[in-house]
PDB file of N, CA and C in Angstrom:
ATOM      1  N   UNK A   1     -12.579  15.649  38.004  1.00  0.00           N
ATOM      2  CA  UNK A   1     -11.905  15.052  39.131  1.00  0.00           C
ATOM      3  C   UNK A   1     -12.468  13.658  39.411  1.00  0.00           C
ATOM      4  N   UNK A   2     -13.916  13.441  39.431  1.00  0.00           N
ATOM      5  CA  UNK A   2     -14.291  12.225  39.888  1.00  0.00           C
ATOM      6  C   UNK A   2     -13.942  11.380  38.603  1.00  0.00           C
ATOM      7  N   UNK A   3     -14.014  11.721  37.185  1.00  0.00           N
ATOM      8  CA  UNK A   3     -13.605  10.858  36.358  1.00  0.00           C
ATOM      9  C   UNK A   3     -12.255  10.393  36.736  1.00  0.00           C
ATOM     10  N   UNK A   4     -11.297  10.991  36.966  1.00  0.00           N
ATOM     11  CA  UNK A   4      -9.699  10.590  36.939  1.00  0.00           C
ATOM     12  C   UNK A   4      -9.784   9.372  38.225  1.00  0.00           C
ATOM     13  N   UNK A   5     -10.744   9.845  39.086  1.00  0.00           N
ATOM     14  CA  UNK A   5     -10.534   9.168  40.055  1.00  0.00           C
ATOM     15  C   UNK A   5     -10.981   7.585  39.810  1.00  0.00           C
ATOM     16  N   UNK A   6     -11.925   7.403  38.880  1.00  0.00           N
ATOM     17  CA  UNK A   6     -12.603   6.403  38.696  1.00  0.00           C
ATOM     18  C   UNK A   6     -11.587   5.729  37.578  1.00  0.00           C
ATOM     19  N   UNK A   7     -11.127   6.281  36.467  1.00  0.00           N
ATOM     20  CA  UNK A   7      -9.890   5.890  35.850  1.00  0.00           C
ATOM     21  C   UNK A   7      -9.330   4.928  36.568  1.00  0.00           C
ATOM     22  N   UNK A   8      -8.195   5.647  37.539  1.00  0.00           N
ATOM     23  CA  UNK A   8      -7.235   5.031  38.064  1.00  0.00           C
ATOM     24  C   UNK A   8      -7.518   4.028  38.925  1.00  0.00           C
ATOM     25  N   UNK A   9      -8.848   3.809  39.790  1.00  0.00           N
ATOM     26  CA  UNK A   9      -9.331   3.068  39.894  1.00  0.00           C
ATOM     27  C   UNK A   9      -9.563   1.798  39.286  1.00  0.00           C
ATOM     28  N   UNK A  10     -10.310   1.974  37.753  1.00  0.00           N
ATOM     29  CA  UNK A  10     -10.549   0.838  36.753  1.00  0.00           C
ATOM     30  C   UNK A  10      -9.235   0.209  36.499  1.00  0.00           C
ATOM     31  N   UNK A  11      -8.187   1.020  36.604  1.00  0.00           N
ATOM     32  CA  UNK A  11      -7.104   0.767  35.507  1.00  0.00           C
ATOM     33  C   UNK A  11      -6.185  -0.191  36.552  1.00  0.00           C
ATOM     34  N   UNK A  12      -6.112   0.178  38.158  1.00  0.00           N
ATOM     35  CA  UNK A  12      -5.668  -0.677  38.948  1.00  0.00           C
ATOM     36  C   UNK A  12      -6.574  -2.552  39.016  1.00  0.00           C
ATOM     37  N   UNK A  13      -8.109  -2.301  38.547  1.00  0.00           N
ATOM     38  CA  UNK A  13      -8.522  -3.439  39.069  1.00  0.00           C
ATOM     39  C   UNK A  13      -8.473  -4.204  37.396  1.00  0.00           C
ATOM     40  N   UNK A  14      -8.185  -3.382  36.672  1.00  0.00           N
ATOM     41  CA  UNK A  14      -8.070  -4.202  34.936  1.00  0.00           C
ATOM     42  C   UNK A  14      -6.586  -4.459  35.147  1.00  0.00           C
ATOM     43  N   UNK A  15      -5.704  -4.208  36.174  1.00  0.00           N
ATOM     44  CA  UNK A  15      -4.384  -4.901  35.456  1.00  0.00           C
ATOM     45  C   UNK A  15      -3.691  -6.113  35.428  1.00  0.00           C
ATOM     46  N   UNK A  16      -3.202  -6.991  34.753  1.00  0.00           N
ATOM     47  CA  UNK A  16      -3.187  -8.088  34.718  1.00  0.00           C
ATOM     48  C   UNK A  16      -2.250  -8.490  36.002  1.00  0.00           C
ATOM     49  N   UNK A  17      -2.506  -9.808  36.857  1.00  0.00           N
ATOM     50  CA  UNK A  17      -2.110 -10.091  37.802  1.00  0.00           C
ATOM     51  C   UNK A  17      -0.653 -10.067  38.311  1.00  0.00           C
ATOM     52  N   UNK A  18       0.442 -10.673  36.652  1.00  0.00           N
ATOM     53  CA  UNK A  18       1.413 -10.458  37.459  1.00  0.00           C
ATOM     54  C   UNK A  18       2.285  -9.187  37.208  1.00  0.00           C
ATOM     55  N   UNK A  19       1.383  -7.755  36.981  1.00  0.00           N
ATOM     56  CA  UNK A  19       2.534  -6.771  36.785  1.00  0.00           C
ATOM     57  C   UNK A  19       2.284  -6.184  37.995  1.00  0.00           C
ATOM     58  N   UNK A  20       1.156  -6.429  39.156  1.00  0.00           N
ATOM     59  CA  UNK A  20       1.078  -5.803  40.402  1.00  0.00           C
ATOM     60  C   UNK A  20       2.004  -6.450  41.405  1.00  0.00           C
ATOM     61  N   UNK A  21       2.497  -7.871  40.878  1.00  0.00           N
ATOM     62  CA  UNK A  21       3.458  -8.732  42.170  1.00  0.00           C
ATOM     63  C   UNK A  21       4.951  -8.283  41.748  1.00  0.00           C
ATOM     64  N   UNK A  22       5.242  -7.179  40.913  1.00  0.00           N
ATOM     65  CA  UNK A  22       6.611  -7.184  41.131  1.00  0.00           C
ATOM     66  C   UNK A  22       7.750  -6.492  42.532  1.00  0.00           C
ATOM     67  N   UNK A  23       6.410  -5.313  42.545  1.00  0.00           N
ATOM     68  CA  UNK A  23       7.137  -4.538  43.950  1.00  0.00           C
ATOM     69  C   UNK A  23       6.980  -5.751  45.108  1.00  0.00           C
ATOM     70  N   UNK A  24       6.353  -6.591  45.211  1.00  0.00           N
ATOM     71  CA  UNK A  24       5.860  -7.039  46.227  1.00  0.00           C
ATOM     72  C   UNK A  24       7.466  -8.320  46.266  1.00  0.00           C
ATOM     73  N   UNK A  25       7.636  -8.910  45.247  1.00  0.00           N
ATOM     74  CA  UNK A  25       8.271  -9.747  45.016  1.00  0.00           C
ATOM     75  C   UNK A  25       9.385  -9.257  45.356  1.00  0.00           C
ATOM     76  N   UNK A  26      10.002  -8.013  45.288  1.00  0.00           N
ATOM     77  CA  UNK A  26      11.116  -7.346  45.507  1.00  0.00           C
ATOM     78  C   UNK A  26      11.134  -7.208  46.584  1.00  0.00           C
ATOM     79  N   UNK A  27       9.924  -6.893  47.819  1.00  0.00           N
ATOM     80  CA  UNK A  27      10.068  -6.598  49.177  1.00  0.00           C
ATOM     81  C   UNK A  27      10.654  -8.082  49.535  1.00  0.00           C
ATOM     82  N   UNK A  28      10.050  -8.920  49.073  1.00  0.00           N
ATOM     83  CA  UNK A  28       9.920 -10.592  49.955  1.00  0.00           C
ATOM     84  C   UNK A  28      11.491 -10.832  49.602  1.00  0.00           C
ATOM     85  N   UNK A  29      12.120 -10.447  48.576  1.00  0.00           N
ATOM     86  CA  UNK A  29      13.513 -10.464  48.554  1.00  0.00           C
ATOM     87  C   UNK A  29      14.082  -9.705  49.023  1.00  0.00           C
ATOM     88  N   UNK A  30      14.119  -8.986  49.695  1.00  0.00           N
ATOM     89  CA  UNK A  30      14.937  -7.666  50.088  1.00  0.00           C
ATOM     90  C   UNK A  30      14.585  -8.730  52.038  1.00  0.00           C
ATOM     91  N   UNK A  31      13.648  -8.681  52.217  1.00  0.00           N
ATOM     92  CA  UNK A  31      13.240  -9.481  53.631  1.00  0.00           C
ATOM     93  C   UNK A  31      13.869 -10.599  53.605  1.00  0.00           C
ATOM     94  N   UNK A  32      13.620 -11.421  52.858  1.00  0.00           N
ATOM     95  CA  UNK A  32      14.544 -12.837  52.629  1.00  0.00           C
ATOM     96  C   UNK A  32      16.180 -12.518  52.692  1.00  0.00           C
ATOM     97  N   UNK A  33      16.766 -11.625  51.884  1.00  0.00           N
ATOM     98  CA  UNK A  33      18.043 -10.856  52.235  1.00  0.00           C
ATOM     99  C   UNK A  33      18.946 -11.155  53.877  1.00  0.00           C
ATOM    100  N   UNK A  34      17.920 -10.310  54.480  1.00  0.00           N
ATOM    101  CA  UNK A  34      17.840  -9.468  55.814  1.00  0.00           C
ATOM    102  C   UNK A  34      17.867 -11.056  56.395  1.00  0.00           C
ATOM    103  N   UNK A  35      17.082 -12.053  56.231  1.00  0.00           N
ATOM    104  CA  UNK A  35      16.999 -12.869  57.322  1.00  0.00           C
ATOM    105  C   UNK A  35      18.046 -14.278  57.091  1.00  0.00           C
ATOM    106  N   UNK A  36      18.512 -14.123  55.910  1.00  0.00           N
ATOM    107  CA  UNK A  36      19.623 -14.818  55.499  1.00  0.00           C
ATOM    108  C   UNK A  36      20.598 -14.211  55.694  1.00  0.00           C
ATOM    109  N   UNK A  37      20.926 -13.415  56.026  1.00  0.00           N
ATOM    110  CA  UNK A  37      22.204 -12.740  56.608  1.00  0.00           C
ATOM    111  C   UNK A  37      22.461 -12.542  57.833  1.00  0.00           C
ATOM    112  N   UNK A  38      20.855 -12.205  58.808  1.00  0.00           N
ATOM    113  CA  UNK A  38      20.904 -12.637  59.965  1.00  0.00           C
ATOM    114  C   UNK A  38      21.588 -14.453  60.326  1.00  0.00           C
ATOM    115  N   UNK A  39      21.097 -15.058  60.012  1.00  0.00           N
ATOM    116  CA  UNK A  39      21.273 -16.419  60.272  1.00  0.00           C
ATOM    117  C   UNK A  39      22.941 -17.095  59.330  1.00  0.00           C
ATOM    118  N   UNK A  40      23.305 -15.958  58.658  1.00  0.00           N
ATOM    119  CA  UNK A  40      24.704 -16.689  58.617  1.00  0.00           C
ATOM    120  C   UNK A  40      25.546 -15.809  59.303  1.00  0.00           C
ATOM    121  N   UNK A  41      25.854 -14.838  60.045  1.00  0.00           N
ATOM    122  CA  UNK A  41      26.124 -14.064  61.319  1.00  0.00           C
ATOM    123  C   UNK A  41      25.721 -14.635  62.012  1.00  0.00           C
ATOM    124  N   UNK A  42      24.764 -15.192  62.706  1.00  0.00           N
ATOM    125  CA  UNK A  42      24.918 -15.963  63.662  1.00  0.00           C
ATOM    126  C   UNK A  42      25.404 -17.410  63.396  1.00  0.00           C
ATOM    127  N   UNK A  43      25.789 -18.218  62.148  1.00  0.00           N
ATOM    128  CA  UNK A  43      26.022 -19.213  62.151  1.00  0.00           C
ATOM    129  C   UNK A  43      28.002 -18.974  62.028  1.00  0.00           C
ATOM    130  N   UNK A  44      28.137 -17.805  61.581  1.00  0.00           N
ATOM    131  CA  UNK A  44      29.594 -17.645  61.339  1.00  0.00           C
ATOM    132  C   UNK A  44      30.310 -17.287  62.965  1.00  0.00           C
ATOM    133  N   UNK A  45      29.008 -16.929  63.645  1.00  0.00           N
ATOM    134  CA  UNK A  45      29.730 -16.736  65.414  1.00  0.00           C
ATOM    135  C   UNK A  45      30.031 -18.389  65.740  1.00  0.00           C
ATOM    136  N   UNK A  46      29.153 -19.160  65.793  1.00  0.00           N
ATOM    137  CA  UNK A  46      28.740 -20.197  66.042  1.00  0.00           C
ATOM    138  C   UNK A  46      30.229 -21.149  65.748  1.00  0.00           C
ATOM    139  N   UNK A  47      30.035 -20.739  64.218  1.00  0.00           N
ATOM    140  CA  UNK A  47      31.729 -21.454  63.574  1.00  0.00           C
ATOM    141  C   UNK A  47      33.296 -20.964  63.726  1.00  0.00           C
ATOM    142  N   UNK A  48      33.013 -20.148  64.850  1.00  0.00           N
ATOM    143  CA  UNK A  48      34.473 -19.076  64.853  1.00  0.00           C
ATOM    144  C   UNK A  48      35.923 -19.789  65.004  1.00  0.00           C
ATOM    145  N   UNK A  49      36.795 -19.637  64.199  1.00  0.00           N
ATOM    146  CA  UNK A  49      37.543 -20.027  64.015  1.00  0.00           C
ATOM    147  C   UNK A  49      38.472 -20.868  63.076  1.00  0.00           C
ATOM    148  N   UNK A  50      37.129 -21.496  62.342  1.00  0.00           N
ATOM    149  CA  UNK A  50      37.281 -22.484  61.147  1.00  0.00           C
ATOM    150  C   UNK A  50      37.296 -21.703  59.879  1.00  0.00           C
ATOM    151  N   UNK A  51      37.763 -22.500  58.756  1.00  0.00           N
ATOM    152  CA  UNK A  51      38.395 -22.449  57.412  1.00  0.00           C
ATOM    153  C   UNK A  51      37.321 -21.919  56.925  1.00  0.00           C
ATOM    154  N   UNK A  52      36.326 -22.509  57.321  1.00  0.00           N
ATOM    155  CA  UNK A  52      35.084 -22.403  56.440  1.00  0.00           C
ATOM    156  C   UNK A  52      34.183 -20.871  56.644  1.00  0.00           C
ATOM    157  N   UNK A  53      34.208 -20.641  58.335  1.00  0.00           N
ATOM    158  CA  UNK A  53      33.541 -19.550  59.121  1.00  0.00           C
ATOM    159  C   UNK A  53      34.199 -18.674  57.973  1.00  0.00           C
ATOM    160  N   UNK A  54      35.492 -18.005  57.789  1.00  0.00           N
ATOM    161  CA  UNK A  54      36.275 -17.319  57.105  1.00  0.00           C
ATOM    162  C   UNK A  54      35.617 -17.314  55.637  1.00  0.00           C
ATOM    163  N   UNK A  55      35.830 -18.068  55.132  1.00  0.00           N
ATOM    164  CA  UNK A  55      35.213 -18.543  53.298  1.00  0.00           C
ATOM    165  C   UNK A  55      33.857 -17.754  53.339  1.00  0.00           C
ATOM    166  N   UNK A  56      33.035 -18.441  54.355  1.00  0.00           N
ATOM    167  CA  UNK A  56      31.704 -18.138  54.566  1.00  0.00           C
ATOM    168  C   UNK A  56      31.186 -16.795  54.781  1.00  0.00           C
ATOM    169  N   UNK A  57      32.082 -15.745  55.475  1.00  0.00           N
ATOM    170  CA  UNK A  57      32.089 -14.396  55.627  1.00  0.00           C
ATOM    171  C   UNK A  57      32.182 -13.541  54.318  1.00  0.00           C
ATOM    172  N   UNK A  58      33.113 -14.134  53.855  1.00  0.00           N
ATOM    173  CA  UNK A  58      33.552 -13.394  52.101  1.00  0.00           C
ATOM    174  C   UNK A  58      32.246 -13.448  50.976  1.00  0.00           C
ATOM    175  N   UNK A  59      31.914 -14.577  51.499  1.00  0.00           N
ATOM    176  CA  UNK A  59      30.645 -14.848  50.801  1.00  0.00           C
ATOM    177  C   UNK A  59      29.672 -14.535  50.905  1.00  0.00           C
ATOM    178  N   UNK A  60      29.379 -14.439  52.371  1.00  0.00           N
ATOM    179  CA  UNK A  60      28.625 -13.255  52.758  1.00  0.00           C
ATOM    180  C   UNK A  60      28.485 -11.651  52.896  1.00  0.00           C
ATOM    181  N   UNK A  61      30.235 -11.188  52.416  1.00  0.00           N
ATOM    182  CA  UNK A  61      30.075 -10.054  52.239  1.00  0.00           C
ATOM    183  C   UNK A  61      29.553  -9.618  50.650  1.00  0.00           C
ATOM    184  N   UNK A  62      30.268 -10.946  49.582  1.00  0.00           N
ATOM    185  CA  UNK A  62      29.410 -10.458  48.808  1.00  0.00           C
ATOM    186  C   UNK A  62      28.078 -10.787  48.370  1.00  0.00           C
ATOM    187  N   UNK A  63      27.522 -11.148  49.126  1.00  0.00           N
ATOM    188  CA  UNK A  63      26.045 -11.452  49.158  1.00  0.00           C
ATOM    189  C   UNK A  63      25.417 -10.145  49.354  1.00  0.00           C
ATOM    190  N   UNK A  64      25.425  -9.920  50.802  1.00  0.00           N
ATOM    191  CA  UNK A  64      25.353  -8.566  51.387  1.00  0.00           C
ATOM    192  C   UNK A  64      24.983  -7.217  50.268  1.00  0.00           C
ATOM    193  N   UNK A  65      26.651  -7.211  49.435  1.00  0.00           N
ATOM    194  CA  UNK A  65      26.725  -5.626  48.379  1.00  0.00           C
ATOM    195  C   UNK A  65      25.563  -6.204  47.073  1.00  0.00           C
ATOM    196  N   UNK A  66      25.453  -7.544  46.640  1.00  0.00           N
ATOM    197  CA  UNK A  66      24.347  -7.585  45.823  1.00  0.00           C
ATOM    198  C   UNK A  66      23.498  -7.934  46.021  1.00  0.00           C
ATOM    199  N   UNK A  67      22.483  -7.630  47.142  1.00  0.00           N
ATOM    200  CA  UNK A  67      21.600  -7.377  47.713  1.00  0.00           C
ATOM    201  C   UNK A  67      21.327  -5.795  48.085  1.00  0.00           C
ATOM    202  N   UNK A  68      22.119  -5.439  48.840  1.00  0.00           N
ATOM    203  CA  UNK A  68      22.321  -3.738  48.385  1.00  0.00           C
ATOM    204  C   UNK A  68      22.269  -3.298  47.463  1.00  0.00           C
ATOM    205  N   UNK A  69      22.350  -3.875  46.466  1.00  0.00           N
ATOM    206  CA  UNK A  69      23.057  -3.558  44.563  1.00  0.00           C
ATOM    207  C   UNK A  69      21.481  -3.366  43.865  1.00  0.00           C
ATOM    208  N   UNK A  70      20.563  -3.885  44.684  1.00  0.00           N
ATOM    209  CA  UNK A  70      19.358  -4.092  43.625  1.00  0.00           C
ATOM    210  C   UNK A  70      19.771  -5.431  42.876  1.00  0.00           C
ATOM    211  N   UNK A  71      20.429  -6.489  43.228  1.00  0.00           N
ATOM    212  CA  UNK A  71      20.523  -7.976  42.693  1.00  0.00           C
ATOM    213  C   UNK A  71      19.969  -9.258  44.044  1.00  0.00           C
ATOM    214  N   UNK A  72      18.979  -8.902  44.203  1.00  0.00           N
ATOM    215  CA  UNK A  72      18.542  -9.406  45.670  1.00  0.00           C
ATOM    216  C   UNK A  72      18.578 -11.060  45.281  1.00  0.00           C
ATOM    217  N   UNK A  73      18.424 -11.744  43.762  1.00  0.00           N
ATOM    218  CA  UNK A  73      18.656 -13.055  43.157  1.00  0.00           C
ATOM    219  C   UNK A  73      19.391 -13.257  43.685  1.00  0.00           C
ATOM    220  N   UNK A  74      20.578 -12.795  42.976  1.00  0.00           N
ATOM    221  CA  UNK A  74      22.180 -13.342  43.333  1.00  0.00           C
ATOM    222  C   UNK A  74      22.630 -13.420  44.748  1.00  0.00           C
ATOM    223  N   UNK A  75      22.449 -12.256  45.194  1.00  0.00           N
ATOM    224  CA  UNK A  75      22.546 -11.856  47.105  1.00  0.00           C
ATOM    225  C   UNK A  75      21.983 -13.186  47.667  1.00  0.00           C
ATOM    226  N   UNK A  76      20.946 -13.648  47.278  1.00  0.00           N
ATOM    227  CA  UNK A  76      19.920 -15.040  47.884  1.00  0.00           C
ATOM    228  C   UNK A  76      20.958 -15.963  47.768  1.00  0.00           C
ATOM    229  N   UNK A  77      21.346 -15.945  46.194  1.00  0.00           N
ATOM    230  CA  UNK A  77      22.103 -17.589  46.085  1.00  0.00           C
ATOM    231  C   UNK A  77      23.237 -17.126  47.086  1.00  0.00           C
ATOM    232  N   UNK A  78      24.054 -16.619  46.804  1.00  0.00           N
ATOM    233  CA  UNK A  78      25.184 -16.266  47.625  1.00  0.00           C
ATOM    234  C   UNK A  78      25.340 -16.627  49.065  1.00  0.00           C
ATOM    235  N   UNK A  79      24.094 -16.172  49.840  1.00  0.00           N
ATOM    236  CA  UNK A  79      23.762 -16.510  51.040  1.00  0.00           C
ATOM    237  C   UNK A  79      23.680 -18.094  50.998  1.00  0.00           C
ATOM    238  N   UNK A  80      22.835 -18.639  50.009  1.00  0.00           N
ATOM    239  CA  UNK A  80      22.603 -20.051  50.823  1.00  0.00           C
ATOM    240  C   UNK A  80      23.815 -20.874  50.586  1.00  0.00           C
ATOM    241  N   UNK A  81      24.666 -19.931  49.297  1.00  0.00           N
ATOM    242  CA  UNK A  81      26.020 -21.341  49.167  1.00  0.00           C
ATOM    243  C   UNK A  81      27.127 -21.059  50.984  1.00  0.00           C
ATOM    244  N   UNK A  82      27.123 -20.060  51.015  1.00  0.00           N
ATOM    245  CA  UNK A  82      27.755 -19.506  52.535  1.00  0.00           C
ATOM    246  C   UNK A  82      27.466 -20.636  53.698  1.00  0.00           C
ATOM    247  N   UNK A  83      26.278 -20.772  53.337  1.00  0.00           N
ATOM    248  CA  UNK A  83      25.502 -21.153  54.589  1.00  0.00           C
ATOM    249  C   UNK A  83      25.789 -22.598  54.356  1.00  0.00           C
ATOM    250  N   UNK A  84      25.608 -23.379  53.274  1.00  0.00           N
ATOM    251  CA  UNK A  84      25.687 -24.909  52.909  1.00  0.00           C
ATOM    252  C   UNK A  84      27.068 -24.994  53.048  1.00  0.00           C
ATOM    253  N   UNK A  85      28.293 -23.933  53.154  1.00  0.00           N
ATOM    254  CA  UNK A  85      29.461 -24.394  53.283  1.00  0.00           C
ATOM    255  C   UNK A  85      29.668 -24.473  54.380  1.00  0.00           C
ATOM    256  N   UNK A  86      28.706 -23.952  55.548  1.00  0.00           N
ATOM    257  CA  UNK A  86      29.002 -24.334  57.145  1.00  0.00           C
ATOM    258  C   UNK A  86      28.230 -25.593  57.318  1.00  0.00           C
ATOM    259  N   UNK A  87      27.502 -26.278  56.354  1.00  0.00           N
ATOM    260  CA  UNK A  87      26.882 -26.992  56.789  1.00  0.00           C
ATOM    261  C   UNK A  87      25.516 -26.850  57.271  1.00  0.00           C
ATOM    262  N   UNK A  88      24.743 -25.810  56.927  1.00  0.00           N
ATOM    263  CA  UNK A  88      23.544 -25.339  57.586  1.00  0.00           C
ATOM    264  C   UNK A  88      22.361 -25.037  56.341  1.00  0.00           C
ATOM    265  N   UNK A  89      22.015 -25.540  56.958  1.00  0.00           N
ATOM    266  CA  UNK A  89      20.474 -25.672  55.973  1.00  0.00           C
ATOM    267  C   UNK A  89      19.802 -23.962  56.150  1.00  0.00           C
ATOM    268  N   UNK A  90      19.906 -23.396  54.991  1.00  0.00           N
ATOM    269  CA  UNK A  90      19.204 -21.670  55.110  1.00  0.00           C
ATOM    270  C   UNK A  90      17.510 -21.870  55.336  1.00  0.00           C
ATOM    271  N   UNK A  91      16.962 -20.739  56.645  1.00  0.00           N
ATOM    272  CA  UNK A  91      16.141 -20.763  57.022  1.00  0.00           C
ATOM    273  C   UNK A  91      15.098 -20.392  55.968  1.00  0.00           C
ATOM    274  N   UNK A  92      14.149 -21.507  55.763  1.00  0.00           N
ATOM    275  CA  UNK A  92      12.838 -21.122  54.520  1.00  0.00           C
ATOM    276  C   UNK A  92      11.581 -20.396  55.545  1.00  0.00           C
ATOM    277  N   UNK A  93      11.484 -18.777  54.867  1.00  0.00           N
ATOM    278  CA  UNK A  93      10.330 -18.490  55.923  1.00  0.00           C
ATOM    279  C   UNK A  93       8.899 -18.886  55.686  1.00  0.00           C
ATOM    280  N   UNK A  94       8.963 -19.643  54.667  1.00  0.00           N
ATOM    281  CA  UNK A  94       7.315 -19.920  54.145  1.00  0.00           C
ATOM    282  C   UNK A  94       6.800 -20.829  55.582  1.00  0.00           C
TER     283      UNK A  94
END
Protein backbone atom coordinates (compact mmCIF):
# COMPACT_ATOMS: atom_id res chain seq x y z
CA UNK A 1 0.00 0.00 0.00
CA UNK A 2 2.58 2.58 0.96
CA UNK A 3 4.52 1.65 -2.23
CA UNK A 4 1.48 2.45 -4.63
CA UNK A 5 1.08 5.37 -2.70
CA UNK A 6 4.51 6.68 -3.24
CA UNK A 7 4.24 5.59 -7.04
CA UNK A 8 1.51 7.74 -7.82
CA UNK A 9 2.94 10.28 -6.05
CA UNK A 10 6.45 10.16 -8.05
CA UNK A 11 4.61 9.69 -11.18
CA UNK A 12 2.39 12.96 -10.61
CA UNK A 13 5.61 15.09 -9.70
CA UNK A 14 7.78 13.31 -12.86
CA UNK A 15 5.12 14.40 -15.32
CA UNK A 16 6.02 16.61 -17.86
CA UNK A 17 4.49 20.10 -17.48
CA UNK A 18 2.25 20.41 -20.23
CA UNK A 19 0.17 17.10 -19.94
CA UNK A 20 -1.08 18.36 -16.34
CA UNK A 21 -2.47 21.90 -18.03
CA UNK A 22 -4.91 20.23 -20.19
CA UNK A 23 -7.92 19.78 -17.76
CA UNK A 24 -7.09 23.06 -16.48
CA UNK A 25 -7.04 24.68 -19.95
CA UNK A 26 -10.43 23.20 -20.62
CA UNK A 27 -11.91 24.69 -17.35
CA UNK A 28 -10.47 28.36 -18.36
CA UNK A 29 -12.42 27.65 -21.61
CA UNK A 30 -15.49 26.38 -20.52
CA UNK A 31 -15.31 29.82 -17.90
CA UNK A 32 -14.28 32.02 -20.74
CA UNK A 33 -17.49 30.40 -22.57
CA UNK A 34 -19.83 31.37 -19.68
CA UNK A 35 -18.52 34.95 -19.53
CA UNK A 36 -18.63 35.61 -23.21
CA UNK A 37 -22.01 34.74 -23.45
CA UNK A 38 -22.86 36.55 -20.46
CA UNK A 39 -21.65 39.81 -22.02
CA UNK A 40 -23.17 39.26 -25.48
CA UNK A 41 -26.77 38.81 -23.74
CA UNK A 42 -26.29 41.65 -22.23
CA UNK A 43 -24.89 43.45 -25.20
CA UNK A 44 -27.76 41.92 -27.51
CA UNK A 45 -30.39 43.59 -24.72
CA UNK A 46 -28.49 46.69 -25.04
CA UNK A 47 -28.83 46.43 -29.09
CA UNK A 48 -32.55 45.43 -29.22
CA UNK A 49 -33.94 45.89 -32.20
CA UNK A 50 -31.17 46.17 -34.77
CA UNK A 51 -30.05 44.02 -37.82
CA UNK A 52 -27.13 43.21 -36.15
CA UNK A 53 -28.65 42.39 -32.31
CA UNK A 54 -30.57 39.57 -34.52
CA UNK A 55 -27.26 38.26 -36.64
CA UNK A 56 -25.54 38.47 -33.31
CA UNK A 57 -28.01 36.09 -31.43
CA UNK A 58 -27.66 33.30 -34.20
CA UNK A 59 -24.22 33.54 -33.60
CA UNK A 60 -24.46 33.28 -30.39
CA UNK A 61 -26.65 30.48 -30.42
CA UNK A 62 -24.19 28.75 -32.25
CA UNK A 63 -21.47 29.56 -30.14
CA UNK A 64 -23.39 28.49 -27.15
CA UNK A 65 -24.10 24.44 -28.76
CA UNK A 66 -20.17 24.37 -29.50
CA UNK A 67 -19.24 25.15 -26.39
CA UNK A 68 -21.71 22.65 -25.02
CA UNK A 69 -20.32 20.31 -27.80
CA UNK A 70 -16.89 19.96 -26.08
CA UNK A 71 -15.56 22.62 -28.99
CA UNK A 72 -15.05 25.41 -26.38
CA UNK A 73 -12.22 26.88 -29.46
CA UNK A 74 -14.77 27.43 -31.86
CA UNK A 75 -17.66 28.47 -29.19
CA UNK A 76 -14.76 31.34 -28.20
CA UNK A 77 -14.31 32.47 -31.80
CA UNK A 78 -17.94 32.49 -32.42
CA UNK A 79 -18.59 34.61 -29.44
CA UNK A 80 -16.08 37.27 -30.20
CA UNK A 81 -17.15 37.54 -34.06
CA UNK A 82 -20.99 38.14 -32.43
CA UNK A 83 -19.70 40.54 -30.29
CA UNK A 84 -17.32 42.60 -32.94
CA UNK A 85 -20.50 42.63 -35.07
CA UNK A 86 -22.21 44.82 -32.35
CA UNK A 87 -19.32 46.63 -32.19
CA UNK A 88 -18.01 45.56 -28.77
CA UNK A 89 -14.78 44.70 -27.82
CA UNK A 90 -15.14 40.89 -25.89
CA UNK A 91 -14.29 41.10 -22.27
CA UNK A 92 -10.41 39.72 -21.72
CA UNK A 93 -10.46 38.27 -18.10
CA UNK A 94 -6.70 38.20 -17.72
Amino acid sequence: MRFICLAVLAGGLLMPPGLGDAATSETTRSQRCSILQDQLNAEIKAHAGSGRSANAATIGAKARKLCAGGKPAQGLRAYVKALQLLGVQPIDPE
